[in-house]
Each structure stands twice: as structure tokens, then as C-alpha cells.
C-alpha atoms as a PDB file:
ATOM      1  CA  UNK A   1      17.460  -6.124  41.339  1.00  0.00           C
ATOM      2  CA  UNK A   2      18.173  -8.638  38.811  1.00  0.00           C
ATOM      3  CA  UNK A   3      14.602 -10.033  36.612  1.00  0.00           C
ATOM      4  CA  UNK A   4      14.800 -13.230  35.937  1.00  0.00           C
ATOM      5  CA  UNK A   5      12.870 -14.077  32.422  1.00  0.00           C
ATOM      6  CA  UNK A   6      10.693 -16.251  31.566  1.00  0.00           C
ATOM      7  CA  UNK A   7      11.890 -19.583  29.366  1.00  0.00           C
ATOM      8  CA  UNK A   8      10.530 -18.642  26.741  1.00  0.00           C
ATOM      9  CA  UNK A   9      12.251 -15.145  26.327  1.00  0.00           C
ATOM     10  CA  UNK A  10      15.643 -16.898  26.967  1.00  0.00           C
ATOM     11  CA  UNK A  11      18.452 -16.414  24.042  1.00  0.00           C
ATOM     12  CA  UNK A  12      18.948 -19.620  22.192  1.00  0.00           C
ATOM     13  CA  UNK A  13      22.206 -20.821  21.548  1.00  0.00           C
ATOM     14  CA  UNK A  14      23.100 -20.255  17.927  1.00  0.00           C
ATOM     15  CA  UNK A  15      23.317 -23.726  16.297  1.00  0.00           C
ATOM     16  CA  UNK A  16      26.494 -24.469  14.831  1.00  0.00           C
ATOM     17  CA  UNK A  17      26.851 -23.944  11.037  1.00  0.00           C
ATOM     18  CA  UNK A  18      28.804 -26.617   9.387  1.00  0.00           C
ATOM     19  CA  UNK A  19      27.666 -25.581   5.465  1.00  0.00           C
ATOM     20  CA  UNK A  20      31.210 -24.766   3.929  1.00  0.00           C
ATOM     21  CA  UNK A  21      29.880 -23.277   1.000  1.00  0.00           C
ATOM     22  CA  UNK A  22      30.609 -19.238   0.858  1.00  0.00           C
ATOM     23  CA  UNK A  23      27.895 -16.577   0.377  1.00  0.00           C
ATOM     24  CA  UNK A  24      28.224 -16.451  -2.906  1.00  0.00           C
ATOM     25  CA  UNK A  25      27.943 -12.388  -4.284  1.00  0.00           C
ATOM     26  CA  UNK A  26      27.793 -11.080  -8.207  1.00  0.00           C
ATOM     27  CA  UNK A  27      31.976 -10.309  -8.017  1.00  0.00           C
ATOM     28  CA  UNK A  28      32.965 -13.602  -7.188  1.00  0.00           C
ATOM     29  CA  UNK A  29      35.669 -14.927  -9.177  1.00  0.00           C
ATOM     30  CA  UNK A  30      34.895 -17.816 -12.164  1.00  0.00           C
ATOM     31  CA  UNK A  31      37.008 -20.239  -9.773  1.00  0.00           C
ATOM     32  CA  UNK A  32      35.524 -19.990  -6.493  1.00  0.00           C
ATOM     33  CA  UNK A  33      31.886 -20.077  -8.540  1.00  0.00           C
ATOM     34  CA  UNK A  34      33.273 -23.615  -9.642  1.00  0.00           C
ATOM     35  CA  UNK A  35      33.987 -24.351  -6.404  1.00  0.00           C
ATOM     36  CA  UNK A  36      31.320 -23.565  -4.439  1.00  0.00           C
ATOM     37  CA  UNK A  37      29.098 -25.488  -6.987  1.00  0.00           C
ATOM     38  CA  UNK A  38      31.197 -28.330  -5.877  1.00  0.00           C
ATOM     39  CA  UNK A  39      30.981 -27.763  -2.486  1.00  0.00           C
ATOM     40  CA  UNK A  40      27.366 -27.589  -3.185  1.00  0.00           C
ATOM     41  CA  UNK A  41      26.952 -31.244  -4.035  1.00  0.00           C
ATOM     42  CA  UNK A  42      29.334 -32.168  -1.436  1.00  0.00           C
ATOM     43  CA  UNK A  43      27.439 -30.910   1.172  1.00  0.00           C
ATOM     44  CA  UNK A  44      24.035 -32.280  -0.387  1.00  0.00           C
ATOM     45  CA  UNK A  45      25.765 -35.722  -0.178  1.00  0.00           C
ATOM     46  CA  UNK A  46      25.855 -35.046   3.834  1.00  0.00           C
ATOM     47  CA  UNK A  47      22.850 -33.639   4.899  1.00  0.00           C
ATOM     48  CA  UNK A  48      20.479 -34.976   2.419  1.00  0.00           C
ATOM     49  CA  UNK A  49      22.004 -37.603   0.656  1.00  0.00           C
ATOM     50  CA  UNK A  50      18.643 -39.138  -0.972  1.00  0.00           C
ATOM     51  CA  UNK A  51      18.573 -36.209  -2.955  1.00  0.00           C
ATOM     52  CA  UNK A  52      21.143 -37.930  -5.546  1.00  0.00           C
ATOM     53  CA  UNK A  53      19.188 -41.090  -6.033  1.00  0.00           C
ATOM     54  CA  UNK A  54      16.405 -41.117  -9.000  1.00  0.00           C
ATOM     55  CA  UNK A  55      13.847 -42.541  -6.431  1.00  0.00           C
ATOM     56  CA  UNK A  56      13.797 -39.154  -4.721  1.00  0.00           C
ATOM     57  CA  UNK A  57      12.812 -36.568  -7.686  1.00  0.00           C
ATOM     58  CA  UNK A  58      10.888 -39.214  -9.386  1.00  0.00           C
ATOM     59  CA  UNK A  59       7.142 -38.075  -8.129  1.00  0.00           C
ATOM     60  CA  UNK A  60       8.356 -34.609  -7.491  1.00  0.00           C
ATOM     61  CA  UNK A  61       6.301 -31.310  -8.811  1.00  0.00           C
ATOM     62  CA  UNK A  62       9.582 -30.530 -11.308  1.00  0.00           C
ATOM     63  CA  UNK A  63       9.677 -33.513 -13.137  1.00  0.00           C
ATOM     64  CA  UNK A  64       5.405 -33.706 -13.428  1.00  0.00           C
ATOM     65  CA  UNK A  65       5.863 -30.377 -14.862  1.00  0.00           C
ATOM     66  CA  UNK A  66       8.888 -31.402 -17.253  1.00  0.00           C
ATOM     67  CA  UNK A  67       7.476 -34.690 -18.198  1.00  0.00           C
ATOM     68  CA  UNK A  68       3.967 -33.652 -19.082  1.00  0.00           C
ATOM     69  CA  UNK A  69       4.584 -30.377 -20.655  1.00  0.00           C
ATOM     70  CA  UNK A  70       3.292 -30.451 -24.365  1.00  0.00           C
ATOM     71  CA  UNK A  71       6.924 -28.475 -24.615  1.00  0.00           C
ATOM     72  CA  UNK A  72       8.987 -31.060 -24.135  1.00  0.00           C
ATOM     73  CA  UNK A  73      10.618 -32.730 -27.648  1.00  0.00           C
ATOM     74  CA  UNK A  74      12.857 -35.271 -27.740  1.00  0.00           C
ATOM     75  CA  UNK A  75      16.300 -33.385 -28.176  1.00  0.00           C
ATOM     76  CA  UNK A  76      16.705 -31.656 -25.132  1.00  0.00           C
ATOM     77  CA  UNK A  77      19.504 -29.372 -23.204  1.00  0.00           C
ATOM     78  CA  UNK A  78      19.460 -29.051 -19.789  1.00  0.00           C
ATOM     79  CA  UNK A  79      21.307 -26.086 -18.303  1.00  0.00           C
ATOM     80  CA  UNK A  80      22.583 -26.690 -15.149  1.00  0.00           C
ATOM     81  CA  UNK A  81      21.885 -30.324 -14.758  1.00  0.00           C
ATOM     82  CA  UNK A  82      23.652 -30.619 -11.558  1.00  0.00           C
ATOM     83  CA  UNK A  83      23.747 -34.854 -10.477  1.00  0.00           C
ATOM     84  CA  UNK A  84      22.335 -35.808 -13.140  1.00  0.00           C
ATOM     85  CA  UNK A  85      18.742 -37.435 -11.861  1.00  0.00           C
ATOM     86  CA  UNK A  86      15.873 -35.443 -13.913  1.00  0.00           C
ATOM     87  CA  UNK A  87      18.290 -36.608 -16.848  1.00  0.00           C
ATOM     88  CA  UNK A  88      18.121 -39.985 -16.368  1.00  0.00           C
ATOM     89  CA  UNK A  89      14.397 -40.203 -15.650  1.00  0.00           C
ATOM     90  CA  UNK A  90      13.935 -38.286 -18.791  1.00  0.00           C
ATOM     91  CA  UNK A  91      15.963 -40.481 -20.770  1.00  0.00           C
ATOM     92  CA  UNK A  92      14.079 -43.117 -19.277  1.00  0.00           C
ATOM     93  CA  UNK A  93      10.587 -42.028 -20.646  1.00  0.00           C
ATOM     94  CA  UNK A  94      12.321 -42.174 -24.250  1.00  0.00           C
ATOM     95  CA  UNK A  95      14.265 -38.366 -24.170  1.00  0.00           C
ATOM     96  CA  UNK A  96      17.635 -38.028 -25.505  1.00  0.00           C
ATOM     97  CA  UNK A  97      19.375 -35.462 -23.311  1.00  0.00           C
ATOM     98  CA  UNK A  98      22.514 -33.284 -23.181  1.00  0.00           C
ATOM     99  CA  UNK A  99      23.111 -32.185 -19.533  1.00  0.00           C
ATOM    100  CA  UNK A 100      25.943 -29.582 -18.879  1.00  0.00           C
ATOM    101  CA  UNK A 101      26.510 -28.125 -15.228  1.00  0.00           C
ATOM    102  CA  UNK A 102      29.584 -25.893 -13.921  1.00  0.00           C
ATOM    103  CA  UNK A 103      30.341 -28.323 -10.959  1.00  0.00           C
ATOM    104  CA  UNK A 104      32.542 -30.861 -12.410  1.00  0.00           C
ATOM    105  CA  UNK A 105      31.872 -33.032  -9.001  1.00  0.00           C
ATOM    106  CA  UNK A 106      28.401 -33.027  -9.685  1.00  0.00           C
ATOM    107  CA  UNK A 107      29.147 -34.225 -13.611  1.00  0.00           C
ATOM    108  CA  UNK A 108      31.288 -36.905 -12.030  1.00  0.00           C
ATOM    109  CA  UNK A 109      28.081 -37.891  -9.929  1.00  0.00           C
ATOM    110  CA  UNK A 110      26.322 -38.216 -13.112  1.00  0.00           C
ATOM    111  CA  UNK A 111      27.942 -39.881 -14.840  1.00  0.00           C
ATOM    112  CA  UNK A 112      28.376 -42.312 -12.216  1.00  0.00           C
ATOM    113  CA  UNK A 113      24.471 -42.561 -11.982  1.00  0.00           C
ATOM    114  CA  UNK A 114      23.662 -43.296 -15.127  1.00  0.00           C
ATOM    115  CA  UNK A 115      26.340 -46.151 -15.418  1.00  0.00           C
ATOM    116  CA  UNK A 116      23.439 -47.859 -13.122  1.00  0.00           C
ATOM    117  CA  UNK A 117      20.934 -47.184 -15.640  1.00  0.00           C
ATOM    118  CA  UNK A 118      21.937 -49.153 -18.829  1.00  0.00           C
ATOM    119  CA  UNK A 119      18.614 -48.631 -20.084  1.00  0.00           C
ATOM    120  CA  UNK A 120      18.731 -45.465 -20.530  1.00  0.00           C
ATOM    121  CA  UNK A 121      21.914 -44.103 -20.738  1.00  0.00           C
ATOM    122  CA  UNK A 122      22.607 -43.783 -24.422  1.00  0.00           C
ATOM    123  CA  UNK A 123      20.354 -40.716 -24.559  1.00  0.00           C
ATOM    124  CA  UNK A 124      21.567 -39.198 -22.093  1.00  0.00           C
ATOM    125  CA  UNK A 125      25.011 -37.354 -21.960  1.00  0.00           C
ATOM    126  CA  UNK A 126      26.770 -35.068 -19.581  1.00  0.00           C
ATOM    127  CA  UNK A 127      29.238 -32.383 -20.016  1.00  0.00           C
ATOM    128  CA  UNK A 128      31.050 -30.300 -17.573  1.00  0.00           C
ATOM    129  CA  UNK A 129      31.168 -26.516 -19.077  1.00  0.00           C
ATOM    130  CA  UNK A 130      29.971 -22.515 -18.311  1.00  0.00           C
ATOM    131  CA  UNK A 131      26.772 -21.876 -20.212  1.00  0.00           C
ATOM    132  CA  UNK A 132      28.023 -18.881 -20.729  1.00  0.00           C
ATOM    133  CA  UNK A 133      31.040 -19.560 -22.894  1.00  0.00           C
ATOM    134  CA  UNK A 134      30.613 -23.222 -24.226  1.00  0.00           C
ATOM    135  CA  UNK A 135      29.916 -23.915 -27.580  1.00  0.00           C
ATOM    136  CA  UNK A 136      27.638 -27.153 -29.459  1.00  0.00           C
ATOM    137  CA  UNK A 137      28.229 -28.957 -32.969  1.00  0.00           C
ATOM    138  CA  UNK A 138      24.070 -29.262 -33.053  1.00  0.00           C
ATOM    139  CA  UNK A 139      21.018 -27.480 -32.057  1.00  0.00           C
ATOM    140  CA  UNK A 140      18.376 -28.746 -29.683  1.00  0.00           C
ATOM    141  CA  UNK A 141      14.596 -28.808 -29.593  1.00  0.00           C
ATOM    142  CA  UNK A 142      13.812 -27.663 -26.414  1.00  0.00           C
ATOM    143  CA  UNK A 143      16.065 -26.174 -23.207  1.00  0.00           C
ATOM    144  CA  UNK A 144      15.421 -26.901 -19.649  1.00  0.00           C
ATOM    145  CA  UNK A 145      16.995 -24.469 -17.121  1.00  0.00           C
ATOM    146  CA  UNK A 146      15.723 -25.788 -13.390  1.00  0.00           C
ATOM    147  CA  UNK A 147      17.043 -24.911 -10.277  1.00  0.00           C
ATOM    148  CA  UNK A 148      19.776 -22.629 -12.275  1.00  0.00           C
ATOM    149  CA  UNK A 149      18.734 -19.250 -12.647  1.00  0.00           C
ATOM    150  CA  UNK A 150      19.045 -18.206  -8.898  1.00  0.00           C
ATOM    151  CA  UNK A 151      22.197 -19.141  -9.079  1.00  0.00           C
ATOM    152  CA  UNK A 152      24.213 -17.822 -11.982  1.00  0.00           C
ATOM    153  CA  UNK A 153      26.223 -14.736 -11.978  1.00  0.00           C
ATOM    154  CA  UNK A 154      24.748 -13.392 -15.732  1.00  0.00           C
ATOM    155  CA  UNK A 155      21.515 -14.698 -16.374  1.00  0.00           C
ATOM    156  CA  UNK A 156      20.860 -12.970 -19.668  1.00  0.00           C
ATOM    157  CA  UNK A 157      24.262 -14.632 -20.876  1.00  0.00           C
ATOM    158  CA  UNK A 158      22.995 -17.682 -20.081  1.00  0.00           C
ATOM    159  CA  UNK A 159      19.733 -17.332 -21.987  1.00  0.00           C
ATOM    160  CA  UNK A 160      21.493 -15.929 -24.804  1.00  0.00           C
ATOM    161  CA  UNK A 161      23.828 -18.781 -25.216  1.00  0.00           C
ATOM    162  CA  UNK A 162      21.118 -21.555 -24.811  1.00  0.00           C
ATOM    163  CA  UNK A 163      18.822 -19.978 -27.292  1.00  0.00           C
ATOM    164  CA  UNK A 164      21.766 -20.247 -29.458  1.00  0.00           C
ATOM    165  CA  UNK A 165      21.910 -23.849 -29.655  1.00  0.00           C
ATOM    166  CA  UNK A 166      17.630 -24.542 -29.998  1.00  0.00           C
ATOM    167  CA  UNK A 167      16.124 -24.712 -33.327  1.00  0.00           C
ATOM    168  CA  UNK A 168      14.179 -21.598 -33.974  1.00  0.00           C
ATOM    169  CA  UNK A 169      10.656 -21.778 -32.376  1.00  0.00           C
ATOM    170  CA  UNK A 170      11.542 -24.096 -29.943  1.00  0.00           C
ATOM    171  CA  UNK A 171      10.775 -23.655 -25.645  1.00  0.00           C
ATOM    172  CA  UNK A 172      12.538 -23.092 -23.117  1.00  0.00           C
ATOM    173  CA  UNK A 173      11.333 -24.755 -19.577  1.00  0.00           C
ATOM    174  CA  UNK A 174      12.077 -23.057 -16.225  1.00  0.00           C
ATOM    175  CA  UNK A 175      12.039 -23.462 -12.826  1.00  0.00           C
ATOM    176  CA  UNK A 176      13.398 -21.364 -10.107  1.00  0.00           C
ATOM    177  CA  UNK A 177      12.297 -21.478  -6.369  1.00  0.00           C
ATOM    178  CA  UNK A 178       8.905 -18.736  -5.578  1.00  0.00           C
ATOM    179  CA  UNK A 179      10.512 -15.566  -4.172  1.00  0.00           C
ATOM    180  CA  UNK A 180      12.386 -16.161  -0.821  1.00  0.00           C
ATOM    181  CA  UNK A 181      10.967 -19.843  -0.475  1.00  0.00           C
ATOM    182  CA  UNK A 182      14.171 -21.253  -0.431  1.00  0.00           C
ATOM    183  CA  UNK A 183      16.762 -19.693   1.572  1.00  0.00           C
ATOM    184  CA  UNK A 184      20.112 -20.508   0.615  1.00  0.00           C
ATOM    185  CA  UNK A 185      23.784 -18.537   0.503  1.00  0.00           C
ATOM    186  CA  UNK A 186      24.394 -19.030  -2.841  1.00  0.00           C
ATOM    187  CA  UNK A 187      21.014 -17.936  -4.531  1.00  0.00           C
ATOM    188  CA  UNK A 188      21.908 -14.433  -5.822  1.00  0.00           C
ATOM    189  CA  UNK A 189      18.715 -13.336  -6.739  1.00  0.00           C
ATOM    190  CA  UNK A 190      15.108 -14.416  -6.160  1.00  0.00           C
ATOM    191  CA  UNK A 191      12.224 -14.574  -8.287  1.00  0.00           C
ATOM    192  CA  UNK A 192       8.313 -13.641  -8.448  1.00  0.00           C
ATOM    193  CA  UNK A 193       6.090 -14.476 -11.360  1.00  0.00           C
ATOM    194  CA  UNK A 194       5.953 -11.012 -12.234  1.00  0.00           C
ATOM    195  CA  UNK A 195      10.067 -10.634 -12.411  1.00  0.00           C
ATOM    196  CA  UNK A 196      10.385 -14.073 -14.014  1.00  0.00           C
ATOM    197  CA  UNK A 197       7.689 -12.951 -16.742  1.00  0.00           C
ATOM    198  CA  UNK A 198       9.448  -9.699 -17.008  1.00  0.00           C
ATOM    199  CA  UNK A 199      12.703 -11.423 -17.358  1.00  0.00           C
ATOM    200  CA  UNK A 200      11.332 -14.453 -20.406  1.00  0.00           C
ATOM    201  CA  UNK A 201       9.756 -11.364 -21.858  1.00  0.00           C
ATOM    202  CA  UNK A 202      12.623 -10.123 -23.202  1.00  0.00           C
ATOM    203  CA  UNK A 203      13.684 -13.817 -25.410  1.00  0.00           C
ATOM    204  CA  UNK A 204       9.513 -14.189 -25.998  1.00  0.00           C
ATOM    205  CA  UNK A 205       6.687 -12.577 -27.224  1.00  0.00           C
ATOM    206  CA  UNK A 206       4.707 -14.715 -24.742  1.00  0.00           C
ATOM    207  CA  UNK A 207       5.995 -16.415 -22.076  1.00  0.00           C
ATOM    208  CA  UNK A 208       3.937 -18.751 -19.250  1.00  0.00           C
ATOM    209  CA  UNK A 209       4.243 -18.171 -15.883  1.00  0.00           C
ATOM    210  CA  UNK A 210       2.932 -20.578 -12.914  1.00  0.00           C
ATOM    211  CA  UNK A 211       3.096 -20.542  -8.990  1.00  0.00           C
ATOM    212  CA  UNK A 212       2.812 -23.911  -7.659  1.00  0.00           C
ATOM    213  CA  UNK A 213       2.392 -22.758  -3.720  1.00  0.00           C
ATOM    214  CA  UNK A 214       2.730 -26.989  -2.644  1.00  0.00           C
ATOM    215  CA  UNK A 215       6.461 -26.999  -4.210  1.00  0.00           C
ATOM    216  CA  UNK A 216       7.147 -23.354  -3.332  1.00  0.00           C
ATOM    217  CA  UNK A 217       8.279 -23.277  -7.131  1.00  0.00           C
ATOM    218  CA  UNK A 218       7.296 -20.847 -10.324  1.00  0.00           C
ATOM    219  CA  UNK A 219       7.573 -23.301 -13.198  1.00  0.00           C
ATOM    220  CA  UNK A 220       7.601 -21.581 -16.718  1.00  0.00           C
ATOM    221  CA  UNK A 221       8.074 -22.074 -20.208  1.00  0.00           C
ATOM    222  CA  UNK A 222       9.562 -19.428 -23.191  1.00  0.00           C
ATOM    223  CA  UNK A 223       8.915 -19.918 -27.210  1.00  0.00           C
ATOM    224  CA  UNK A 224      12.449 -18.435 -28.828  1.00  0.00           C
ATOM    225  CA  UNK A 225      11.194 -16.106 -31.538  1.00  0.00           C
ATOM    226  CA  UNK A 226      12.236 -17.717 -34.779  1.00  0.00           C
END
């Protein structure tokens, strides 16, 4: 005899995934990384296209925690700037900023941006270039690295390299999304505040960590020994 179920227990069809971006894992080659980044602000352009416009990120936790850190000096580098629109609001509270991101496409989108913001857009540049490998003609006073961190293949490379290129003494600011918060194919790893500490630990002698539970983010900032 044949039991019919409930609704409620029925199977659900499985809805259709239309993301094109690979799940990205720690072999993948330096050329598909570049391209998924791409895809990655392709695909942002279609489902959530508001999320490349200043307007959205301006009253958003990342930038109150960017913009009113005591951290913050004028001379910044921001690792993994992605589209450009933290840059541009930073610029436009009197920052100068260098912005470099893997993604050419989302460079391109930067650029593009700031061409609308004439105010603001000598201080703010953007380069398309691996933290790991590229090289700078100056030193900055502070580092931003938002939004990055999950992503990368070698995060210690990346540190390295950006501490590098900052003027002895100077902070690093962080943010990364709060443990499995964000679900998302191409996050390789996933922080806590006790990893992330663990992990600034190693590039300072003491490092601040924060949960902020609202934006389901761990927002932290590093002194560079001198």
C-alpha cells in the first residue's frame, strides 16, 4: 500500500543554479583564479547590481568601521579593492588611495566609477595586479584588506607583501565575513575571532579583534612591528 505524505514532507525541486563561477579549491591554477574573480563581478552585476553603486556601501558596518577607525591615515592601500566603491567614498572624506584587485573586470568597473566622481578621483587610483607578486615605488601608511582574505589562495603571502609597502608602525585594517556567515563557492577558508587573532598574531604583537553579529562580519586591525 502506497503512503501518501504529507505537503510538507514532499521533496522540493532543486532550484536551478545559474552562478557560473567554479568552486574555487587551494590548487587552482593563477588563470582560472583571475577568472573566476571576474566572473565574480559579472555575476554581482546580475543578481545584485546595486552593489556597484557608492549609494549602497555608503551607511554600511565596513565603511563605519574604516572611516572612523583612529587607524586610518591618509596614504592608504587597499588589497583587494574589487569595484572600486569603499575607494571612492574614502577619497571622498579627503583619503588618497591606491586600490589593487586580481579581477581586471572589476578594475575596469572602477575606474569607470570614479570617472563619475571628479571630486574625488585624484586620490584615488586603481591597479590591476596579484598581491602576491606586485611590487610599489612608495610605501603607505595604513593597509586595508576587506572582503579578501577568504578568498586568496596564500594568505600569509599576501600579508607579507602588503606589510612590505607600509611605513614601519603603521595598521593594517581587516575584514572578513564571521565564520560560515557567508556562504559562497569561492571562499576557501572561513574565519573566527580566535583564528583571525591567531592568524594577525603572527605580523603583531597585538592585534584587535571584533564580532559585529548585525553585519555577520569580524572587523580587525594589525600594528606592523617596526
Amino acid at each position: 500500500m502506497k503512503i501518501r505524505l504529507p505537503g510538507i514532507f514532499k521533496r522540493r525541486k532543486r532550484r536551478e543554479d545559474d552562478d557560473p563561477r567554479v568552486r574555487v579549491t587551494r590548487d587552482i591554477s593563477p588563470s582560472d583564479f583571475v577568472l573566476v574573480n571576474d566572473q565574480s563581478y559579472i555575476y554581482r552585476e546580475k543578481v545584485l547590481p546595486q552593489a556597484s553603486t557608492v549609494e549602497f556601501w555608503e551607511g554600511s558596518g565596513l565603511v563605519n568601521f574604516l572611516a572612523n577607525s583612529p587607524f586610518l591615515k591618509s596614504e592608504i592601500l587597499d588589497v583587494g579593492c574589487g569595484s572600486g566603491e569603499i575607494d571612492i567614498i574614502l577619497a571622498g572624506k579627503g583619503f588618497t588611495v591606491t586600490g589593487i584587485d586580481i579581477s581586471p573586470y572589476a578594475i575596469n568597473m572602477a575606474q569607470a566609477l570614479a570617472e563619475k566622481y571628479p571630486h574625488c578621483r585624484d586620490r584615488v587610483r586603481f591597479v590591476a595586479g596579484d598581491m602576491e607578486s606586485i611590487s610599489f615605488e612608495r610605501r603607505f601608511s595604513s593597509a586595508i584588506i576587506s572582503h579578501t582574505f577568504e578568498h586568496v589562495i596564500n594568505p600569509d603571502r599576501v600579508m607579507e607583501n602588503v606589510i612590505r609597502f607600509l611605513e614601519p608602525g603603521s595598521h593594517i585594517l581587516v575584514a572578513v565575513p564571521n565564520k560560515k556567515a557567508w556562504r559562497d563557492r569561492t571562499h576557501l577558508r572561513y574565519y573566527t575571532e580566535r583564528s583571525m587573532k591567531k592568524f594577525l598574531s603572527r605580523y603583531s604583537d597585538s592585534p584587535i579583534v571584533d564580532v559585529d553579529n548585525h553585519e555577520r562580519m569580524i572587523f580587525a586591525s594589525a600594528k606592523t612591528r617596526s
